[in-house]
N, C-alpha and C. Protein backbone atom coordinates (compact mmCIF):
# COMPACT_ATOMS: atom_id res chain seq x y z
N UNK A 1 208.88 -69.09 -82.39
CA UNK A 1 209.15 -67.68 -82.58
C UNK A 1 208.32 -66.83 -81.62
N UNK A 2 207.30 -67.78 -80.69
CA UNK A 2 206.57 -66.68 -80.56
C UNK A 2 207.09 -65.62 -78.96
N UNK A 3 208.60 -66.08 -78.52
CA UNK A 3 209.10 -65.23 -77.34
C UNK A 3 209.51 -64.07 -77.91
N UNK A 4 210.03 -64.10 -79.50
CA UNK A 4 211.06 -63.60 -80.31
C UNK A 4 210.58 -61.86 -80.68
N UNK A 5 210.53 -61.02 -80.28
CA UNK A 5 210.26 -59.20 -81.16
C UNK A 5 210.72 -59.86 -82.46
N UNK A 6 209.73 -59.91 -83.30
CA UNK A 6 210.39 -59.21 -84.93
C UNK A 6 209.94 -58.01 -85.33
N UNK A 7 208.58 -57.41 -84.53
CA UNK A 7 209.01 -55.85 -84.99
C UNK A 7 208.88 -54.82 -83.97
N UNK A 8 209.03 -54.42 -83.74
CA UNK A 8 209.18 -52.76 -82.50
C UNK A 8 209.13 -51.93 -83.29
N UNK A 9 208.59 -50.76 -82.11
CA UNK A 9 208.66 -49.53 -82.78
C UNK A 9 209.57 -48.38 -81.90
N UNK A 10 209.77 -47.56 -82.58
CA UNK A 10 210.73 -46.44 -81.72
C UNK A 10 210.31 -44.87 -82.84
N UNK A 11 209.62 -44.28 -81.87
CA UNK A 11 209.56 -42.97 -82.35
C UNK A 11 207.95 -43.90 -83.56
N UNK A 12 208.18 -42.60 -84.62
CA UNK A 12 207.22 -43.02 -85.71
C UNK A 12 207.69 -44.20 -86.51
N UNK A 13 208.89 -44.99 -86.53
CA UNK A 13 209.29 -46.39 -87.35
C UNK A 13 208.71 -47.55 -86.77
N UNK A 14 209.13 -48.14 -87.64
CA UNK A 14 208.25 -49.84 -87.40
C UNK A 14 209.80 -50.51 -87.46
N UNK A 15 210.64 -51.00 -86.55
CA UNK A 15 211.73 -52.27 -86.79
C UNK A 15 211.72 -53.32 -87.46
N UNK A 16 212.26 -54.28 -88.05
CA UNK A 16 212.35 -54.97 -88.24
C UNK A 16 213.62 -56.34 -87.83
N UNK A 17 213.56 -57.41 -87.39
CA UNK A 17 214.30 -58.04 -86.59
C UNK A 17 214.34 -59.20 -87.48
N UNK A 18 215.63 -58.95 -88.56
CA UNK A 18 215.36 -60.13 -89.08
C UNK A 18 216.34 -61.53 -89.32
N UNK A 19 217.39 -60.77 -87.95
CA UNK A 19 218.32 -62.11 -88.03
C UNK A 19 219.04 -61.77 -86.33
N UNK A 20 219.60 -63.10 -86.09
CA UNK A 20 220.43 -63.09 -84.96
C UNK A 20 222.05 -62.67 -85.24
N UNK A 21 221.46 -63.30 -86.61
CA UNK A 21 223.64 -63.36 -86.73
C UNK A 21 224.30 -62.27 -87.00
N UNK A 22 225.40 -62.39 -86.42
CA UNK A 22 226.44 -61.15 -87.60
C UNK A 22 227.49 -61.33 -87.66
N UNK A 23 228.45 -60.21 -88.54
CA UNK A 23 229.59 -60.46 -89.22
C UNK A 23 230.25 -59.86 -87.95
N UNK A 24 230.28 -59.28 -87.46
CA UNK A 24 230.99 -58.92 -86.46
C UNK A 24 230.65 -59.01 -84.98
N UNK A 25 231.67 -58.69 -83.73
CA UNK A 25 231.98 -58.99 -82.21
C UNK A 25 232.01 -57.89 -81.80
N UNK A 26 231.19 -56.76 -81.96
CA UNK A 26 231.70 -55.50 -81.51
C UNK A 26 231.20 -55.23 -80.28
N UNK A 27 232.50 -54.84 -79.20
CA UNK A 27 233.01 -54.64 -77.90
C UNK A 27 231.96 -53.41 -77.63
N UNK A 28 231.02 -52.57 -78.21
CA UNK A 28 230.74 -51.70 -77.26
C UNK A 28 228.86 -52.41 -77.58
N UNK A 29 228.62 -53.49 -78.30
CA UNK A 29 227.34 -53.83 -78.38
C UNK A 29 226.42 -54.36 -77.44
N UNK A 30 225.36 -54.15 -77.25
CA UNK A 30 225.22 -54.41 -75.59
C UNK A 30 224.86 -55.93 -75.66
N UNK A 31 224.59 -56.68 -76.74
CA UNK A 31 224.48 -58.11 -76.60
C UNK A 31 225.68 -58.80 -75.95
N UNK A 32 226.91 -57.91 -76.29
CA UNK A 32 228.68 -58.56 -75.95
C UNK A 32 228.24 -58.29 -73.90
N UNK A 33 227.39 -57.59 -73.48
CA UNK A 33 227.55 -57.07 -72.37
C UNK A 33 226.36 -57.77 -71.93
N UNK A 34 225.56 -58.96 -71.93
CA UNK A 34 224.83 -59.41 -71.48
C UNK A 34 223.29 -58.78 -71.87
N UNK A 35 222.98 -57.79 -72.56
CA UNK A 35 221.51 -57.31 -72.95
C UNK A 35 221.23 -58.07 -74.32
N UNK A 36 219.98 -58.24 -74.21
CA UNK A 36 219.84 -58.87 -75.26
C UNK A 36 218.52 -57.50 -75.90
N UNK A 37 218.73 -55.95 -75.41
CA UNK A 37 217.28 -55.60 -75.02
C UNK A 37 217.88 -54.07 -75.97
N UNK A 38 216.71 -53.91 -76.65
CA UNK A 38 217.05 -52.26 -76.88
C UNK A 38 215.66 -51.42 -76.49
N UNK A 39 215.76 -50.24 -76.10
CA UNK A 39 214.40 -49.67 -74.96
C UNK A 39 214.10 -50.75 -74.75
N UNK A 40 212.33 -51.04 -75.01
CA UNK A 40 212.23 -52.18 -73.87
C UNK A 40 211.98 -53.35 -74.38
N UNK A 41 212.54 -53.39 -75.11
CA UNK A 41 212.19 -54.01 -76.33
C UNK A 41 213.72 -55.83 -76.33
N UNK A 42 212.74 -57.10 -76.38
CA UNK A 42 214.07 -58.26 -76.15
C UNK A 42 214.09 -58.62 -77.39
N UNK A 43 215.14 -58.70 -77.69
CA UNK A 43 215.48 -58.90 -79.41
C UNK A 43 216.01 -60.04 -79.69
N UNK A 44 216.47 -61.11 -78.70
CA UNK A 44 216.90 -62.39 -78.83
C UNK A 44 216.45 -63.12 -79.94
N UNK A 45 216.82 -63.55 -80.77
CA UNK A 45 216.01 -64.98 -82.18
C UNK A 45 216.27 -65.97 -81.53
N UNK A 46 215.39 -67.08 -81.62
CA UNK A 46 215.73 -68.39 -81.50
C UNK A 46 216.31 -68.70 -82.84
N UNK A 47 215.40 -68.49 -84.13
CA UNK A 47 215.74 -68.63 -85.11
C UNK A 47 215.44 -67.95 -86.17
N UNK A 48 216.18 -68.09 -87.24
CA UNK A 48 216.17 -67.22 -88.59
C UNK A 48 214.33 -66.64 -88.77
N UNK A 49 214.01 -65.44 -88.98
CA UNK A 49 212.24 -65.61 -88.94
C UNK A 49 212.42 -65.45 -90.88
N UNK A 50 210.81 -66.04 -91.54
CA UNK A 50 210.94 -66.04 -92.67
C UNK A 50 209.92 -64.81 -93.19
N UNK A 51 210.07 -64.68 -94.71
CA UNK A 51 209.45 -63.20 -94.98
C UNK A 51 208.05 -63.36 -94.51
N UNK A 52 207.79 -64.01 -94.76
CA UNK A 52 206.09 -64.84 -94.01
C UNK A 52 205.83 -64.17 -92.90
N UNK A 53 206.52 -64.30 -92.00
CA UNK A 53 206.79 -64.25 -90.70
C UNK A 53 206.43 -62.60 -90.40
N UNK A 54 207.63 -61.70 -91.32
CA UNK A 54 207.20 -60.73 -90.79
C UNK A 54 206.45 -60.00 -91.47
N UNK A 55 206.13 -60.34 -92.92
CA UNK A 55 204.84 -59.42 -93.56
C UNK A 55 203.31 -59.33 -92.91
N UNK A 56 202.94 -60.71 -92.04
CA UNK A 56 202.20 -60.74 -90.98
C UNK A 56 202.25 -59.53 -89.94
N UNK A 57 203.20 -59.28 -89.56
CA UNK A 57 203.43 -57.76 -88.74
C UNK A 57 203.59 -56.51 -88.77
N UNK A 58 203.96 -56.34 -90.75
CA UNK A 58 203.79 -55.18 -90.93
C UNK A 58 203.00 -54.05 -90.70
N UNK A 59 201.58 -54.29 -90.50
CA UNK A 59 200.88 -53.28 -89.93
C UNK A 59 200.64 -52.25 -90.96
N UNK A 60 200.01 -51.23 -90.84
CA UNK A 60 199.34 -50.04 -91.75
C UNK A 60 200.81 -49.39 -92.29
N UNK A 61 201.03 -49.19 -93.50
CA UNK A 61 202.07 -49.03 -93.91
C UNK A 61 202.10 -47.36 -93.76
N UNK A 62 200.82 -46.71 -93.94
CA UNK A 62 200.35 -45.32 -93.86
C UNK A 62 200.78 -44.44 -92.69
N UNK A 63 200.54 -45.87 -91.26
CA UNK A 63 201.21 -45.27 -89.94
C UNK A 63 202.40 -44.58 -89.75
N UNK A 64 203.82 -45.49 -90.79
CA UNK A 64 205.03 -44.98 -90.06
C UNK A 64 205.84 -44.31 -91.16
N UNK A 65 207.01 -43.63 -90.45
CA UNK A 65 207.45 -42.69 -91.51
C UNK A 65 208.41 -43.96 -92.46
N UNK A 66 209.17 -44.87 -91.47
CA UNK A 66 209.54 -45.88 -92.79
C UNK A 66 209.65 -47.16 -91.61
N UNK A 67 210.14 -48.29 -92.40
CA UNK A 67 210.72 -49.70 -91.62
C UNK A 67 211.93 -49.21 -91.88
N UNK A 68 212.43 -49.90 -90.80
CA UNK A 68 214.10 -50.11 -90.41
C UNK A 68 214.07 -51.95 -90.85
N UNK A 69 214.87 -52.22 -91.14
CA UNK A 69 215.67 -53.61 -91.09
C UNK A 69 216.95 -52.97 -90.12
N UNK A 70 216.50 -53.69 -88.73
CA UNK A 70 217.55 -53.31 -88.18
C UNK A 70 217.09 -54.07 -86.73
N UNK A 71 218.00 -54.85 -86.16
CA UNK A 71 217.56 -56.03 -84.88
C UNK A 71 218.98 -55.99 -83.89
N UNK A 72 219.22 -57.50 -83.55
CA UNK A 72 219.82 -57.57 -83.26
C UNK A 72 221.39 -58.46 -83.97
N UNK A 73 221.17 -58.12 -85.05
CA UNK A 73 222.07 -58.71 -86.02
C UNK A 73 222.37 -58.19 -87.18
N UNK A 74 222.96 -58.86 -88.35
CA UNK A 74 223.39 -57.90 -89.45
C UNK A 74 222.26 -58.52 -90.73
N UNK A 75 221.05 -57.39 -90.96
CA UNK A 75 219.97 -57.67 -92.17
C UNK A 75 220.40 -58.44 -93.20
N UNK A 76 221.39 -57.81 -93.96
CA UNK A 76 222.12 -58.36 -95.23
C UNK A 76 222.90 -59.82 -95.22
N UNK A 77 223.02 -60.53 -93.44
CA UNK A 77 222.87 -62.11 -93.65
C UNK A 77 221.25 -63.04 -93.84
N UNK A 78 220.40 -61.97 -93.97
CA UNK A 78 219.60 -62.98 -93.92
C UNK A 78 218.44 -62.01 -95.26
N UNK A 79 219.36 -62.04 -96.48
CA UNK A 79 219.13 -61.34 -97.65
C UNK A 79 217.92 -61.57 -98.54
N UNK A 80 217.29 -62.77 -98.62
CA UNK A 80 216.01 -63.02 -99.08
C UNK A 80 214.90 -62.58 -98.64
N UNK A 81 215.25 -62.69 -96.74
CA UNK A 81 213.72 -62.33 -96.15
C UNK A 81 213.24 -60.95 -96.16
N UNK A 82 215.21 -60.19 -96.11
CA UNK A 82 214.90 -58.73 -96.48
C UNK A 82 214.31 -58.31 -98.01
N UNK A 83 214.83 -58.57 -98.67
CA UNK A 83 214.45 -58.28 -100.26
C UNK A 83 213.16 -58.72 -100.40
N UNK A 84 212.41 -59.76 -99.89
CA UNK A 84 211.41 -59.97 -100.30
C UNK A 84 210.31 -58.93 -99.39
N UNK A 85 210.55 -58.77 -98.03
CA UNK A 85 209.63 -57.90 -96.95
C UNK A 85 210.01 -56.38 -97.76
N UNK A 86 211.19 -56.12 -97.87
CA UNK A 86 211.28 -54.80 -98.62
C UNK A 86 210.28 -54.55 -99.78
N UNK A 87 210.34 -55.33 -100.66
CA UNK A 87 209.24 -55.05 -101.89
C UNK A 87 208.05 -55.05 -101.52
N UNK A 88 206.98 -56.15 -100.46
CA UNK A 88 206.16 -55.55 -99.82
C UNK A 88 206.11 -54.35 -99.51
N UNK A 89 206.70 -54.21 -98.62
CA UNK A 89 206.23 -52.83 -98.01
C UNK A 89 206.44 -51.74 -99.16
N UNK A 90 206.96 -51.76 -99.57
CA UNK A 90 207.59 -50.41 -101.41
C UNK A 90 206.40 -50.58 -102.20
N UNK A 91 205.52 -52.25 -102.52
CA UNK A 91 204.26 -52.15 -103.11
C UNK A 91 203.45 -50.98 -102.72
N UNK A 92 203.15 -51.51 -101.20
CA UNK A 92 202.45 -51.10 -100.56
C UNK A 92 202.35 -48.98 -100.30
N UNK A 93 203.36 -48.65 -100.85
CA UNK A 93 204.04 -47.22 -100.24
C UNK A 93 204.23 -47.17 -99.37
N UNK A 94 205.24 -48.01 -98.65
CA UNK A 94 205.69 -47.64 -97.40
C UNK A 94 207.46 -47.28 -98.21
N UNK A 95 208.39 -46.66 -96.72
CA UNK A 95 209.52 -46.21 -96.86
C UNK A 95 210.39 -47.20 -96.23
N UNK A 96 211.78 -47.85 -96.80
CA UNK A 96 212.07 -48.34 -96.45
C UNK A 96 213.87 -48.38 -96.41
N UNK A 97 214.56 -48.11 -94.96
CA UNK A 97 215.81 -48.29 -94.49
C UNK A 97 216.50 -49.73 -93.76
N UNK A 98 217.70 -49.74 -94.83
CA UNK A 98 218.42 -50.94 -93.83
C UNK A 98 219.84 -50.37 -92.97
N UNK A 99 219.80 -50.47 -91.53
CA UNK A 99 220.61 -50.54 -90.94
C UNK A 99 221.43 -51.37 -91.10
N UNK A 100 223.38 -51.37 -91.24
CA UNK A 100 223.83 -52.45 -92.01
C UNK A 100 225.09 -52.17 -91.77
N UNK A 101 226.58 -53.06 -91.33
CA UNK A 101 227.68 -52.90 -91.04
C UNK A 101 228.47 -52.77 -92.34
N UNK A 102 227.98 -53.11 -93.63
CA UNK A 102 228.45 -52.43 -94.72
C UNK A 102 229.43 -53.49 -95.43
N UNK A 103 229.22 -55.31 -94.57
CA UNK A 103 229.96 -55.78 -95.03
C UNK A 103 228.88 -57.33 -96.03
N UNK A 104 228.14 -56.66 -96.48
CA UNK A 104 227.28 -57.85 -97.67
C UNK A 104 227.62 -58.22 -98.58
N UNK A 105 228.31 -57.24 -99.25
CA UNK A 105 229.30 -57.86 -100.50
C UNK A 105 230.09 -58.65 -100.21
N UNK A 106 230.87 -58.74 -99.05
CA UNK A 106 232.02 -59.71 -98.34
C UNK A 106 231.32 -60.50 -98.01
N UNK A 107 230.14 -60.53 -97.60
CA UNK A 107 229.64 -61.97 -97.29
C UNK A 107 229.02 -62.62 -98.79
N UNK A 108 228.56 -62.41 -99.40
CA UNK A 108 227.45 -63.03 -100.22
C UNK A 108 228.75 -62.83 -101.68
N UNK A 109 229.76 -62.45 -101.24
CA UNK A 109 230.89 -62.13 -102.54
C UNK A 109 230.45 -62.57 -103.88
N UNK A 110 229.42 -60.31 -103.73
CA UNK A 110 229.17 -60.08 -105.11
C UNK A 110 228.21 -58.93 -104.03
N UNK A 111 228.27 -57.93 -105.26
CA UNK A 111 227.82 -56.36 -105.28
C UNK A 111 226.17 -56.79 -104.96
N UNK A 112 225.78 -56.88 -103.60
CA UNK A 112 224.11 -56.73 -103.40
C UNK A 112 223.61 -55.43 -103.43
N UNK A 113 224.18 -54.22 -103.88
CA UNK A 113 223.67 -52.49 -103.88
C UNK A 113 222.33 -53.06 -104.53
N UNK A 114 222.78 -53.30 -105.82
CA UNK A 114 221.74 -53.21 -107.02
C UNK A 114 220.35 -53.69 -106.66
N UNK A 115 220.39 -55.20 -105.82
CA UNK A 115 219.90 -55.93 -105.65
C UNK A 115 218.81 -54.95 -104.19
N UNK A 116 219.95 -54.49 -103.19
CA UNK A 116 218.78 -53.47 -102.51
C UNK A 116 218.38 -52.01 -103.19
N UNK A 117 218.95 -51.72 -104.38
CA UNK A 117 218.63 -50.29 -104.76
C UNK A 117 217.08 -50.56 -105.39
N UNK A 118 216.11 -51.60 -105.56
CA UNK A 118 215.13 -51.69 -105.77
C UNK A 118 214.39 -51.36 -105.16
N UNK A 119 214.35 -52.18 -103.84
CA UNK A 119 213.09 -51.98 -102.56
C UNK A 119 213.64 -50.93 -101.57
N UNK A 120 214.61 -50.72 -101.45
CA UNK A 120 215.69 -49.95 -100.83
C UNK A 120 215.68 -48.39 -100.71
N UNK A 121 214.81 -47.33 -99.78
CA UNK A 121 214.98 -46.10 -100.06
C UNK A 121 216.65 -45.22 -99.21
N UNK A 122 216.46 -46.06 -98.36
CA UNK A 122 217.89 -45.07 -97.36
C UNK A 122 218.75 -45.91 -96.90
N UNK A 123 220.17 -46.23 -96.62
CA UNK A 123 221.14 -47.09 -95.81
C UNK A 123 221.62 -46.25 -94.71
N UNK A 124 221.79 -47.24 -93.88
CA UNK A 124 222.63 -46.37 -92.41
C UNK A 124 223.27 -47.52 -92.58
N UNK A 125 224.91 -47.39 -92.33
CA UNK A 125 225.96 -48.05 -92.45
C UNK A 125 226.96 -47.41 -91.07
N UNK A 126 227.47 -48.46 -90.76
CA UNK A 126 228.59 -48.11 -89.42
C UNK A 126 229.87 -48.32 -90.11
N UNK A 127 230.70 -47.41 -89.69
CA UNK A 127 231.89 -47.46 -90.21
C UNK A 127 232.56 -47.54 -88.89
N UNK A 128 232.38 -46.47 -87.84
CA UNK A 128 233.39 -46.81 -86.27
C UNK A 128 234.41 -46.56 -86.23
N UNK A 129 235.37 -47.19 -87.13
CA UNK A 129 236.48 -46.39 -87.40
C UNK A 129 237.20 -46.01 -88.39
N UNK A 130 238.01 -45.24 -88.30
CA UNK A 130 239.06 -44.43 -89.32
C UNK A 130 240.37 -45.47 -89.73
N UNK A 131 240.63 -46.24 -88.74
CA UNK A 131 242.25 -46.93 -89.04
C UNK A 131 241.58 -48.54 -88.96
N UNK A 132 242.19 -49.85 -89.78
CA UNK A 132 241.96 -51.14 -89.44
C UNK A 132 242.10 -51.57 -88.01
N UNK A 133 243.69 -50.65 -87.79
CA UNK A 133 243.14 -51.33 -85.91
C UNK A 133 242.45 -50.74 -85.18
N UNK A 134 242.22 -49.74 -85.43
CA UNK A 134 240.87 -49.37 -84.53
C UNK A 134 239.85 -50.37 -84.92
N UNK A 135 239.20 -50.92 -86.04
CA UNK A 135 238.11 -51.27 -86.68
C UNK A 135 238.25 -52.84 -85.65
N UNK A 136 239.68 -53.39 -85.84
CA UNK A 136 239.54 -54.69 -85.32
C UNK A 136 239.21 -54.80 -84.56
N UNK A 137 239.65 -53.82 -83.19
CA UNK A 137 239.74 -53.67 -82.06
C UNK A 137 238.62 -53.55 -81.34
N UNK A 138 237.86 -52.88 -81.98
CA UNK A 138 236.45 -52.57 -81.42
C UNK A 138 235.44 -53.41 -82.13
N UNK A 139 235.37 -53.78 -83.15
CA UNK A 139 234.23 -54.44 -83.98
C UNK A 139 235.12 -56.05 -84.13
N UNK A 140 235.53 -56.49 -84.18
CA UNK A 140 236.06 -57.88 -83.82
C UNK A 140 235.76 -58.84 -85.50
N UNK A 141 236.11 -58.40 -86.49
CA UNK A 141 234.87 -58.95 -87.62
C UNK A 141 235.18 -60.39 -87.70
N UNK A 142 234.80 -61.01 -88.01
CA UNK A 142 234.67 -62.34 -88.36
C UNK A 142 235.41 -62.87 -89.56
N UNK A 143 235.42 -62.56 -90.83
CA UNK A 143 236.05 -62.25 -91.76
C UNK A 143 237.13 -61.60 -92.17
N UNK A 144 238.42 -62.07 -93.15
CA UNK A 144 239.16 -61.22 -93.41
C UNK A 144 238.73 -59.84 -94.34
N UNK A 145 239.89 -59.34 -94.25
CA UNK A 145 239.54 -57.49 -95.02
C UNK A 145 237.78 -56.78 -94.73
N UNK A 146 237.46 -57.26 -93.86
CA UNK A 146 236.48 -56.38 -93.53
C UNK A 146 236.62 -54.83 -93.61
N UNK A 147 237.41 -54.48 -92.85
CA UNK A 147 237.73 -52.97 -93.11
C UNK A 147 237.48 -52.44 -94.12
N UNK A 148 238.48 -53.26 -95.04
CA UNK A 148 238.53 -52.69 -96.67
C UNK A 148 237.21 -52.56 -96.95
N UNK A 149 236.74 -53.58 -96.65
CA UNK A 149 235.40 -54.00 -97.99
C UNK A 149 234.15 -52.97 -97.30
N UNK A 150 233.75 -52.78 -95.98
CA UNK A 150 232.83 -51.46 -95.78
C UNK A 150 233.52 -50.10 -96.05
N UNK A 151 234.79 -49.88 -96.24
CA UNK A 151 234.98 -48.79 -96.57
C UNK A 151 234.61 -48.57 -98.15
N UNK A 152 234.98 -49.75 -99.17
CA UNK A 152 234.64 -49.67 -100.25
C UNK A 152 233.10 -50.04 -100.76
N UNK A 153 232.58 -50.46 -99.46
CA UNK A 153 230.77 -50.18 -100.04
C UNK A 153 230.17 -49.08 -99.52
N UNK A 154 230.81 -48.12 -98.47
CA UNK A 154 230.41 -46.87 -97.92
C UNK A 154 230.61 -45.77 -99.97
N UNK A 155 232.08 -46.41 -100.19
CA UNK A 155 231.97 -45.42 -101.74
C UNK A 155 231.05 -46.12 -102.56
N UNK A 156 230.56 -47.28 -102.95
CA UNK A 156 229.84 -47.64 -103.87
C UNK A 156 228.50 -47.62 -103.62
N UNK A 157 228.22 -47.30 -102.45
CA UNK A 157 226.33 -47.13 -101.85
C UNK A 157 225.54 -45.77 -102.52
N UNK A 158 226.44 -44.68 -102.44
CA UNK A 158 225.55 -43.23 -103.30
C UNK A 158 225.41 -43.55 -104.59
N UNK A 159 225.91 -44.35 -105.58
CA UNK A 159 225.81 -44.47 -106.73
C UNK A 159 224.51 -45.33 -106.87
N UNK A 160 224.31 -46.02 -105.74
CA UNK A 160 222.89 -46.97 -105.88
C UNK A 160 221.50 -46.32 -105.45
N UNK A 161 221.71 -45.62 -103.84
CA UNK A 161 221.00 -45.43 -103.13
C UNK A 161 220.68 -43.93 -102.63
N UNK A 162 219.83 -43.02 -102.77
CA UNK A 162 219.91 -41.85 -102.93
C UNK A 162 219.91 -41.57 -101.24
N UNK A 163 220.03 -41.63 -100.26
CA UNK A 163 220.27 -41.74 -98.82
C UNK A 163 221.30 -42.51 -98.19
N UNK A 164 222.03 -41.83 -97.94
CA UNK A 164 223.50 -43.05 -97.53
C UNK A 164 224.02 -42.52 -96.44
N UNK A 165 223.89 -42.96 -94.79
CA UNK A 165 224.18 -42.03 -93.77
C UNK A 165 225.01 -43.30 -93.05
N UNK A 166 226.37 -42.29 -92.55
CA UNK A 166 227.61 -43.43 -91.89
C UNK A 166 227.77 -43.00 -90.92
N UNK A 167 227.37 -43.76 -90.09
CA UNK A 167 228.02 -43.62 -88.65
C UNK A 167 229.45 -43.63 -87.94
N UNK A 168 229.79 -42.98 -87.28
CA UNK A 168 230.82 -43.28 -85.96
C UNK A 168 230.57 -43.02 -84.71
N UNK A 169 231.55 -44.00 -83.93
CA UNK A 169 231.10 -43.49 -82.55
C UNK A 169 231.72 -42.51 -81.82
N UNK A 170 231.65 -41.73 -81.23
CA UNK A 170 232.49 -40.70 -80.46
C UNK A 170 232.65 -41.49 -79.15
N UNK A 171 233.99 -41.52 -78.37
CA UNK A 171 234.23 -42.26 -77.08
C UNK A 171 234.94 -44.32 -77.31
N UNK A 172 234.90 -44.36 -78.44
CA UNK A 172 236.14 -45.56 -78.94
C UNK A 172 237.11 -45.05 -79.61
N UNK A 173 237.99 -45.73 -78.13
CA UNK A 173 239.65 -45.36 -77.95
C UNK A 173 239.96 -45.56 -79.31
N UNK A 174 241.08 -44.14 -79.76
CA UNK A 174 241.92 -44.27 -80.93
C UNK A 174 240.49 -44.00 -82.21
N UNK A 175 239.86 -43.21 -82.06
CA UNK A 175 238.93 -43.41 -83.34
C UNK A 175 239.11 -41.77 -83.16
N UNK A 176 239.44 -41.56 -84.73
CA UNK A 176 239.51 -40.02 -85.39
C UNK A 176 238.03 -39.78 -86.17
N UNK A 177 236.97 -39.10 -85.18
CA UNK A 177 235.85 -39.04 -85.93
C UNK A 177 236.01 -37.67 -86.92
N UNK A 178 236.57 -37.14 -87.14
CA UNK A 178 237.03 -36.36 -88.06
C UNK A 178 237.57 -37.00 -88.99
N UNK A 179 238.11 -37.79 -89.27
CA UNK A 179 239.18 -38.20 -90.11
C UNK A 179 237.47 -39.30 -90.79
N UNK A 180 236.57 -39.85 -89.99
CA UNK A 180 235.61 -40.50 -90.08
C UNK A 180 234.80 -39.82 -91.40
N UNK A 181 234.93 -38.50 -90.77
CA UNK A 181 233.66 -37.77 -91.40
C UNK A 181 233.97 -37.25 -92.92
N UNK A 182 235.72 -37.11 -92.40
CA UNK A 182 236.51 -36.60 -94.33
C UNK A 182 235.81 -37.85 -95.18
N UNK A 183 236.22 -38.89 -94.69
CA UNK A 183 236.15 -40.38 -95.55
C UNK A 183 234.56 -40.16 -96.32
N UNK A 184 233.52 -39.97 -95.17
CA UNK A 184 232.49 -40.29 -95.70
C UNK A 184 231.66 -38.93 -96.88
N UNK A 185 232.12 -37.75 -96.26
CA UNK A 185 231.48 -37.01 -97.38
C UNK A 185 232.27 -36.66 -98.37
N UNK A 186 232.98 -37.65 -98.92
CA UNK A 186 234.57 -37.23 -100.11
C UNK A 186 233.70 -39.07 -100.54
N UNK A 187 232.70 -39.39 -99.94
CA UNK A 187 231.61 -40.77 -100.70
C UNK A 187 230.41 -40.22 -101.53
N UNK A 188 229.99 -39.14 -100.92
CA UNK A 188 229.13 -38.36 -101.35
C UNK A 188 228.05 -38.82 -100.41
N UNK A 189 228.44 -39.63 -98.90
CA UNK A 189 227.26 -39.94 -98.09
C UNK A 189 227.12 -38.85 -96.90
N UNK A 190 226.05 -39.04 -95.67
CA UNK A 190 225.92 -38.50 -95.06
C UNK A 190 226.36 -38.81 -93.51
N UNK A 191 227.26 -38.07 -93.08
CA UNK A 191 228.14 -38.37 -91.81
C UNK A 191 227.12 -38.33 -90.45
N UNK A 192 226.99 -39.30 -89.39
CA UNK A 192 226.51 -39.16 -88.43
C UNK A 192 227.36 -39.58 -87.19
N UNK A 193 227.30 -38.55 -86.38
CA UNK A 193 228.05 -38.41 -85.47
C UNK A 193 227.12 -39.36 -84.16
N UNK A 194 227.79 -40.68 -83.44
CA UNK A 194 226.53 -40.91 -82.72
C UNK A 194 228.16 -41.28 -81.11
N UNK A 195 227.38 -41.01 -80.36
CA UNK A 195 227.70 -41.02 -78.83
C UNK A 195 228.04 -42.50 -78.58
N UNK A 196 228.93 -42.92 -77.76
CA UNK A 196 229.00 -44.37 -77.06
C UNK A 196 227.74 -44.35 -75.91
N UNK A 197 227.39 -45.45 -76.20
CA UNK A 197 226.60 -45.95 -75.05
C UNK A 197 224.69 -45.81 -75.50
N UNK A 198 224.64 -44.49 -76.79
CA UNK A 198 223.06 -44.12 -77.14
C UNK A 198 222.78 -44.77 -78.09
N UNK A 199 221.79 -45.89 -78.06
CA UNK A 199 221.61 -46.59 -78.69
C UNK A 199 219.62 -45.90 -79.22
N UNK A 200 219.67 -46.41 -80.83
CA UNK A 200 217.94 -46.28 -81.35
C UNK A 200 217.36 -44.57 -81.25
């Protein structure tokens, strides 16, 4: 592990890098484009890191405004190391956000809200698009009904999590970020409008 970032920082947050894998192929990600890098930061895993791994790196919890769970992959496949580093740091009073494609219930098939509404203060969730083929088209998922199933944990996340902010991108063809933004605050979450290409 030791070529591997498991944590960076950007601005006042502390990252967290806690998986390679993900549920989805999405065409505008810069790993699909040969980077393996966000600022300056190389995010490559060799392999899965364990909670061990990164409670060692947490650092002064006092320093940052919160941790991100957020790398180069999707947090919620690698659900133990998060849940367990999350409650650390929540002991500790630190703040804590998972960046997340919104499809964990489809993977782990069964409602994990509850399970992060413990250690869990804020979600950022990508939604991308408004229509399935847009969604396919650009995010490539791995799984069937993906679509469905982050649209239906974008509605079931405010009932868990008192911070619930959904992204889209502006500049992927065929995406109605309006039509984006009806969806998400008729969730009771918070719409974020983010640019192609600005990443962190």
């Amino acid at each position: 592990m030791s070529n591997s970032t498991l944590v960076y920082d950007i601005r006042n947050s502390r990252y967290l890098n806690i998986t390679g894998r993900c549920t989805l192929r999405c065409q505008f990600c810069p790993k699909h484009n040969g980077s393996k890098q966000v600022h300056e930061y190389q995010l490559d895993l060799s392999c899965q890191p364990k909670a061990e791994d990164i409670i060692a790196l947490l650092g002064n919890v006092e320093q940052f405004d919160e941790y991100v769970f957020c790398g180069y992959g999707e947090p919620t496949l690698n659900l133990p190391t998060l849940l367990t580093v999350a409650q650390v740091i929540k002991q500790k009073g630190g703040r804590v956000r998972v960046n997340t494609d919104g499809l964990g219930n489809l993977v782990h098939r069964r409602n994990i809200l509850p399970e992060l509404a413990q250690w869990v203060d804020s979600l950022s969730i990508s939604l991308n698009a408004d229509t399935e083929q847009a969604y396919q088209l650009h995010c490539q998922p791995k799984l069937k009904n993906s679509y469905q199933a982050v649209r239906t944990f974008i509605t079931l996340a405010p009932h868990y999590i008192d911070s619930v902010q959904v992204s889209a991108i502006e500049g992927l063809a065929g995406v109605d970020i309006e039509a984006c933004r009806q969806f998400v605050n008729s969730c009771g979450a918070e719409f974020k409008h983010r640019m192609l290409g600005v990443v962190g």
